[in-house]
Protein backbone atom coordinates (compact mmCIF):
# COMPACT_ATOMS: atom_id res chain seq x y z
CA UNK A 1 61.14 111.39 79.55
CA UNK A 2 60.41 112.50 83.43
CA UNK A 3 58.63 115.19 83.16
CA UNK A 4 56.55 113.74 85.61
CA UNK A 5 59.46 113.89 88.20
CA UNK A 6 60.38 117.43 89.96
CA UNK A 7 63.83 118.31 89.97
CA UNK A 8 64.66 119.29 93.58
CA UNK A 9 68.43 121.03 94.80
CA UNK A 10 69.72 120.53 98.47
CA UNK A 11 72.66 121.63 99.78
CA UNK A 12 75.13 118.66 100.80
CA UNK A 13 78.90 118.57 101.64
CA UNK A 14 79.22 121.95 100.04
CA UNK A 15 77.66 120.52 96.83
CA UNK A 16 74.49 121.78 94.73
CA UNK A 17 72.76 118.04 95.17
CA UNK A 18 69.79 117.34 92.67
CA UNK A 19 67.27 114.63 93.31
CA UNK A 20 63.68 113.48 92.58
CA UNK A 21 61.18 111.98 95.25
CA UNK A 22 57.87 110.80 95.10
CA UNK A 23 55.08 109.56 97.99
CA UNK A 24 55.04 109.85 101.77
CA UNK A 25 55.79 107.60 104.25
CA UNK A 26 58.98 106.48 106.24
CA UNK A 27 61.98 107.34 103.38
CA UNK A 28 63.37 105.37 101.18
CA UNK A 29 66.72 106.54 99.63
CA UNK A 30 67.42 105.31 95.80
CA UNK A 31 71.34 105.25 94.85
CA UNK A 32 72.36 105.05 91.64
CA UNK A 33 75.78 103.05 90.31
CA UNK A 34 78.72 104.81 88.79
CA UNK A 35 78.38 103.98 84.73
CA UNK A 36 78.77 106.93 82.66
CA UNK A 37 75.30 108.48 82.46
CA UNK A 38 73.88 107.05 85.59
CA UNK A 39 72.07 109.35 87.45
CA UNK A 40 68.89 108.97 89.75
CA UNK A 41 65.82 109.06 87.52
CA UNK A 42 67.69 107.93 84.83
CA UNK A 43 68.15 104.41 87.21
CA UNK A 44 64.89 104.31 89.25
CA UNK A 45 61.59 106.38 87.45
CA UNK A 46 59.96 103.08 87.26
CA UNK A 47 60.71 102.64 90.92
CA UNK A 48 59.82 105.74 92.42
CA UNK A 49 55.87 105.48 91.77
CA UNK A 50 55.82 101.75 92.97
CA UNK A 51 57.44 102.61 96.00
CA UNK A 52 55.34 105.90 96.57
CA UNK A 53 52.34 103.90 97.31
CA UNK A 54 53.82 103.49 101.05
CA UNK A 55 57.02 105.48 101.16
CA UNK A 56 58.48 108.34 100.57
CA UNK A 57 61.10 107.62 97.35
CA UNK A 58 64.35 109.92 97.00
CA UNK A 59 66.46 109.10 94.21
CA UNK A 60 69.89 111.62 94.34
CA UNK A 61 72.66 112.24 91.71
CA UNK A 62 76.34 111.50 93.03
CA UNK A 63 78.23 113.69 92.84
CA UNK A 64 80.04 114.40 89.32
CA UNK A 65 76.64 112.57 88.09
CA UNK A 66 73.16 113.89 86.68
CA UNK A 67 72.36 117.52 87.89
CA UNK A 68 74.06 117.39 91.07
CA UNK A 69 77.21 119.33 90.84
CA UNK A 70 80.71 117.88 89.03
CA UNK A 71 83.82 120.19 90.41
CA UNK A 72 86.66 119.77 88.82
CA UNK A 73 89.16 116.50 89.67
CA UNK A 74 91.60 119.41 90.56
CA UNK A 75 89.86 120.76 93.45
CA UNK A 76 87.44 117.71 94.61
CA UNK A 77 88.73 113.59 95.35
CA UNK A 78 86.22 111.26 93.11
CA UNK A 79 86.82 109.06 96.28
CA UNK A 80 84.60 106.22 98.04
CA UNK A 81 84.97 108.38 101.48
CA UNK A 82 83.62 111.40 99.49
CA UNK A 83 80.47 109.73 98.29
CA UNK A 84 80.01 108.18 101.71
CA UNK A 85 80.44 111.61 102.91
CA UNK A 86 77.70 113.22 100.29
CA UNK A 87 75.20 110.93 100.92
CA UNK A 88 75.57 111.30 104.64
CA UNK A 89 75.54 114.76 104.20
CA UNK A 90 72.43 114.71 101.85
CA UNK A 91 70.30 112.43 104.52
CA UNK A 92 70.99 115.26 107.47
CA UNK A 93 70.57 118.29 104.97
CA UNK A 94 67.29 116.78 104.10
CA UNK A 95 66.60 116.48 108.06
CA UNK A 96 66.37 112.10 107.97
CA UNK A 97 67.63 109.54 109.43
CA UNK A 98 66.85 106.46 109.99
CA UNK A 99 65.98 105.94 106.78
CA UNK A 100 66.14 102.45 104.11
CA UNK A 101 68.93 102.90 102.11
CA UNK A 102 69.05 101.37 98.40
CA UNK A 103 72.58 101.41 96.24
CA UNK A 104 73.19 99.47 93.05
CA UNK A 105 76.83 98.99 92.23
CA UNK A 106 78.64 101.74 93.02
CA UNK A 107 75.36 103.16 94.82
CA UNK A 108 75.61 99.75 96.74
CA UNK A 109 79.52 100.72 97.84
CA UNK A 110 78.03 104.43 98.96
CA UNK A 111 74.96 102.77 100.84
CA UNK A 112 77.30 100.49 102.66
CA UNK A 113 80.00 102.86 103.69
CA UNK A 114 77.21 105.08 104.76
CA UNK A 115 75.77 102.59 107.15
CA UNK A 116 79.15 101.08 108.70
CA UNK A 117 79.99 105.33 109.01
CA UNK A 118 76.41 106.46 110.35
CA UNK A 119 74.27 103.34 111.69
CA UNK A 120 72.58 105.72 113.54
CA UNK A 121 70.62 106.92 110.06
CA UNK A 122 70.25 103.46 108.82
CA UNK A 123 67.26 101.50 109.49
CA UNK A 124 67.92 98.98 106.57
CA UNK A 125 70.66 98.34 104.16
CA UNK A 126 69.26 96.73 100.52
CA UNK A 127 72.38 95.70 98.54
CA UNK A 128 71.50 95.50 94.86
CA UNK A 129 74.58 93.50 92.52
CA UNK A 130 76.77 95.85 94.92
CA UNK A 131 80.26 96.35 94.42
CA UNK A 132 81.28 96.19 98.12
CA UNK A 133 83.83 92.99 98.23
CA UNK A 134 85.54 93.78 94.87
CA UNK A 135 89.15 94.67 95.14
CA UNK A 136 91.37 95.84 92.95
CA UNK A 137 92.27 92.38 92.22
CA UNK A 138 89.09 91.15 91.36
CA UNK A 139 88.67 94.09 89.17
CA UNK A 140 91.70 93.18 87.10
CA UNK A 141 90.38 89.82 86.71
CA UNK A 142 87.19 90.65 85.76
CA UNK A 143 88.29 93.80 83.49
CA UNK A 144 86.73 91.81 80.14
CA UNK A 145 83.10 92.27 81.70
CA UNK A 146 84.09 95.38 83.04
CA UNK A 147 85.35 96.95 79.65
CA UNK A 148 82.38 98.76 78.21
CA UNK A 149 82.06 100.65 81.86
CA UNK A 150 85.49 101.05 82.28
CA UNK A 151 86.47 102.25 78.80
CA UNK A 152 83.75 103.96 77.67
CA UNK A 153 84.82 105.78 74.61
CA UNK A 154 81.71 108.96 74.94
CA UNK A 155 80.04 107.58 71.92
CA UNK A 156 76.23 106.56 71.58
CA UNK A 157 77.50 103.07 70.12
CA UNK A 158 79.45 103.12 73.29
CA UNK A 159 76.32 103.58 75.43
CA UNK A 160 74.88 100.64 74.43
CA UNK A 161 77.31 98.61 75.07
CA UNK A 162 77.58 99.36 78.71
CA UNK A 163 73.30 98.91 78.85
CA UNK A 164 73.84 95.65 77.17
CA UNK A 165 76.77 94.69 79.64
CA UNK A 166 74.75 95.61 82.14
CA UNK A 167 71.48 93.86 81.60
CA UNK A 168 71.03 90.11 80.71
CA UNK A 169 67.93 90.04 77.72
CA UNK A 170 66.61 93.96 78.49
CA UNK A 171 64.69 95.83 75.61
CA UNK A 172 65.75 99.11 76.62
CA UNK A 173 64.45 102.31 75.01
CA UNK A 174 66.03 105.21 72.63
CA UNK A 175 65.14 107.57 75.19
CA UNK A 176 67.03 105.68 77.87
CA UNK A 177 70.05 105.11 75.69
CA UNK A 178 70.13 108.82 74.58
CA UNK A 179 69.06 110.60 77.84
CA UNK A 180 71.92 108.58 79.31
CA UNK A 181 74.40 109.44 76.53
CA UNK A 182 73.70 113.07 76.50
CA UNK A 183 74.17 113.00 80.41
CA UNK A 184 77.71 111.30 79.63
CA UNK A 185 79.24 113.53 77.55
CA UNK A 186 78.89 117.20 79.23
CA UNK A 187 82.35 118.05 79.48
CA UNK A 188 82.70 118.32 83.25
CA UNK A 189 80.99 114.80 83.78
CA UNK A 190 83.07 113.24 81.43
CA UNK A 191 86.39 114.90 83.43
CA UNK A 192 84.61 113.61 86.68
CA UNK A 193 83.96 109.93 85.71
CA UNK A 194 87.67 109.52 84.33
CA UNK A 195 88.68 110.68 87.52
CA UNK A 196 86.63 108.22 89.29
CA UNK A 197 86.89 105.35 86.65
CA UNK A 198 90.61 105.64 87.91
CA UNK A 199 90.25 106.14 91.61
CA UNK A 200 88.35 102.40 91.01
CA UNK A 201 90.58 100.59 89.51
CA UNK A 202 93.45 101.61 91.47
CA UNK A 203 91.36 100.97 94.81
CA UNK A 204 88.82 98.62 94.29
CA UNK A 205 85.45 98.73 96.39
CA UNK A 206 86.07 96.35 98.93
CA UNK A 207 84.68 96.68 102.71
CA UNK A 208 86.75 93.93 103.67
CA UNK A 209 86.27 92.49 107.46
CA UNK A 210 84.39 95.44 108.34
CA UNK A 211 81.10 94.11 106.61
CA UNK A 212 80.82 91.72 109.56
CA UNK A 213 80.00 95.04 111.27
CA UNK A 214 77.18 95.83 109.68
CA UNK A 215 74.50 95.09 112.37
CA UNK A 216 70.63 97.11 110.83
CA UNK A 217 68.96 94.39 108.57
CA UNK A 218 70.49 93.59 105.33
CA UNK A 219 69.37 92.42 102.04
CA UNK A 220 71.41 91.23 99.42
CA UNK A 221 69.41 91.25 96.04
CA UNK A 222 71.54 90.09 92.51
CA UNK A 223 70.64 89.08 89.04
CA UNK A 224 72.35 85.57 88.75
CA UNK A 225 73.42 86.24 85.40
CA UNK A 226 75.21 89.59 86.46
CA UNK A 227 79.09 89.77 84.98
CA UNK A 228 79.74 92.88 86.57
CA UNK A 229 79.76 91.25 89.90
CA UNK A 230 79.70 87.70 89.42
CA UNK A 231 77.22 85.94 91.66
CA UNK A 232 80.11 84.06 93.18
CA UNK A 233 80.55 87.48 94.57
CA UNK A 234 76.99 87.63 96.32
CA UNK A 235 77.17 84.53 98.06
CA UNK A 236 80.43 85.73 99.59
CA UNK A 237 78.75 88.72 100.87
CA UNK A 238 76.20 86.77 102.48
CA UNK A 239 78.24 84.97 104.40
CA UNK A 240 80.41 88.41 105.07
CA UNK A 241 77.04 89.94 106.45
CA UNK A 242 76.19 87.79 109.20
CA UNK A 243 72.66 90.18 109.40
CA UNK A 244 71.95 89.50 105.66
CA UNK A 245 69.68 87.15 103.62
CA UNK A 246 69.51 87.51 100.11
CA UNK A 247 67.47 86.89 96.73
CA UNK A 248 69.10 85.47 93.55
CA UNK A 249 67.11 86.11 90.46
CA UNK A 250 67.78 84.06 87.38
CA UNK A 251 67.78 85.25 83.84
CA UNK A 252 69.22 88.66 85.17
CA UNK A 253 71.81 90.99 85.09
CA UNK A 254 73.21 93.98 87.12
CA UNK A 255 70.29 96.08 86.96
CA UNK A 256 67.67 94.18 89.11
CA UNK A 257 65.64 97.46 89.75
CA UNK A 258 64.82 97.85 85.55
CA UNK A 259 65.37 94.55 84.49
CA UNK A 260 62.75 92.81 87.28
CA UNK A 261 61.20 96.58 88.67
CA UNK A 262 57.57 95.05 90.26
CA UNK A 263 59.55 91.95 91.67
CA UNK A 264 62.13 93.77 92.77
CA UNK A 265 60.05 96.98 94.52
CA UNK A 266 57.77 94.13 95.84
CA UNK A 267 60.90 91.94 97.40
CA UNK A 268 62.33 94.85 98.67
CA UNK A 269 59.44 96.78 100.70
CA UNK A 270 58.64 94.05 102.45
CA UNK A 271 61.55 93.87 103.35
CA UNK A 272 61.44 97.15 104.50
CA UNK A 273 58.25 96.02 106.33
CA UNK A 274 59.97 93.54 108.74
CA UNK A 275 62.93 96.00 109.47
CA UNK A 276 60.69 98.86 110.76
């Protein structure tokens, strides 16, 4: 599974940063969400090569995610600000900017913070079932749907569970539920996503008024059938984001990008088309 995809290490925010990239063009930055095992092949190899036909595809690892590195909770804060600050980082180490930034979920929080920080690197924003007006509070209420991410008990039984959670009617591989599962349970990534699993819930990931701000083009893109962040959610966004328009697709869950990967590639560089 990848072999076709070159691992590739960049210094950013004092971190040992791992990501994969394919094509040429204006770039196109992939982020992953924060489920145990996520990383960025892991979420977007189908994506890469569809995109590489006209851009030039990065997908990173977070840190405390895939081969990027995972310090210790002790010495490094699993915070929002810190991923905002990695990413931003990881953009100038790589020497780009503006560029079209892509975040699922927790990728989607990073992307956004990222722009409202740096609009200067930003040329357009894709939201994808992003958790970016989801406090605490909404959290709490939604912690049944959240469970298998939240709890994750570092079993492979456990693994499918959050893919299934995850995904509406998705016929997902072995490979994909074991690469994931081995990612999950190195010692130091399992420390790291407890760590952040409990930064979440305390804090939510919730922009608030400040995603009026957001001025580059945005594009909100959910699965209507997503119970991570309930599509109730998305249509609030859309109104928060007085730049965005957005696509709804039924019969799909939080992972637009594997679930729906030629719609959502095509939906999503033309997009990048018009904000050029």
């Amino acid at each position: 599974m990848f072999e076709h995809l070159t691992s590739n290490y960049v210094d950013a925010d004092g971190l040992r940063t791992h990501y994969v990239e394919q094509g040429d063009g204006a770039p196109v930055i992939l982020i992953h969400g924060g489920g145990a095992g996520a990383d960025g092949r892991g979420n977007f190899e189908r994506n890469l090569s569809m995109y590489a036909k006209g851009y030039r595809a990065i997908a990173y690892d977070m840190p405390g995610f895939g081969l990027t590195d995972r310090p210790d909770p002790d010495d490094y804060a699993y915070t929002q600000d810190s991923r905002e600050e990695h990413l931003i980082a990881f953009i100038e180490a790589l020497g780009l900017g503006p560029v079209h930034l892509v975040g699922n979920s927790m990728g989607g929080s990073t992307a956004c913070g990222a722009a409202l920080r740096r609009p200067d690197l930003v040329s357009s924003l894709v939201l994808m079932g992003a958790a970016v007006n989801m406090s605490s509070e909404d959290m709490h209420k939604n912690r049944a749907n959240l469970g298998a991410v939240l709890a994750y008990d570092d079993t492979r039984e456990g693994m499918i569970r959050i893919v299934d959670s995850l995904t509406y009617d998705f016929s997902y591989s072995d490979e994909l539920i074991d690469y994931r599962y081995k990612m999950s349970i190195r010692p130091e990534a399992k420390k790291a996503f407890k760590s952040l699993m409990g930064w979440v819930g305390q804090n939510g990931l919730d922009y608030g008024d400040a995603l009026a701000s957001l001025e580059m083009p945005v594009l909100v893109v959910a699965g209507k059938d997503d119970v991570m962040i309930p599509v109730a959610k998305q249509y609030e966004l859309l109104e928060q984001v007085p730049s965005a328009k957005g696509v709804i697709l039924p019969r799909c869950g939080h992972w637009v990008m594997m679930e729906y990967p030629e719609e959502f590639c095509a939906i999503t560089m033309e997009f990048f088309g018009k904000a050029a």
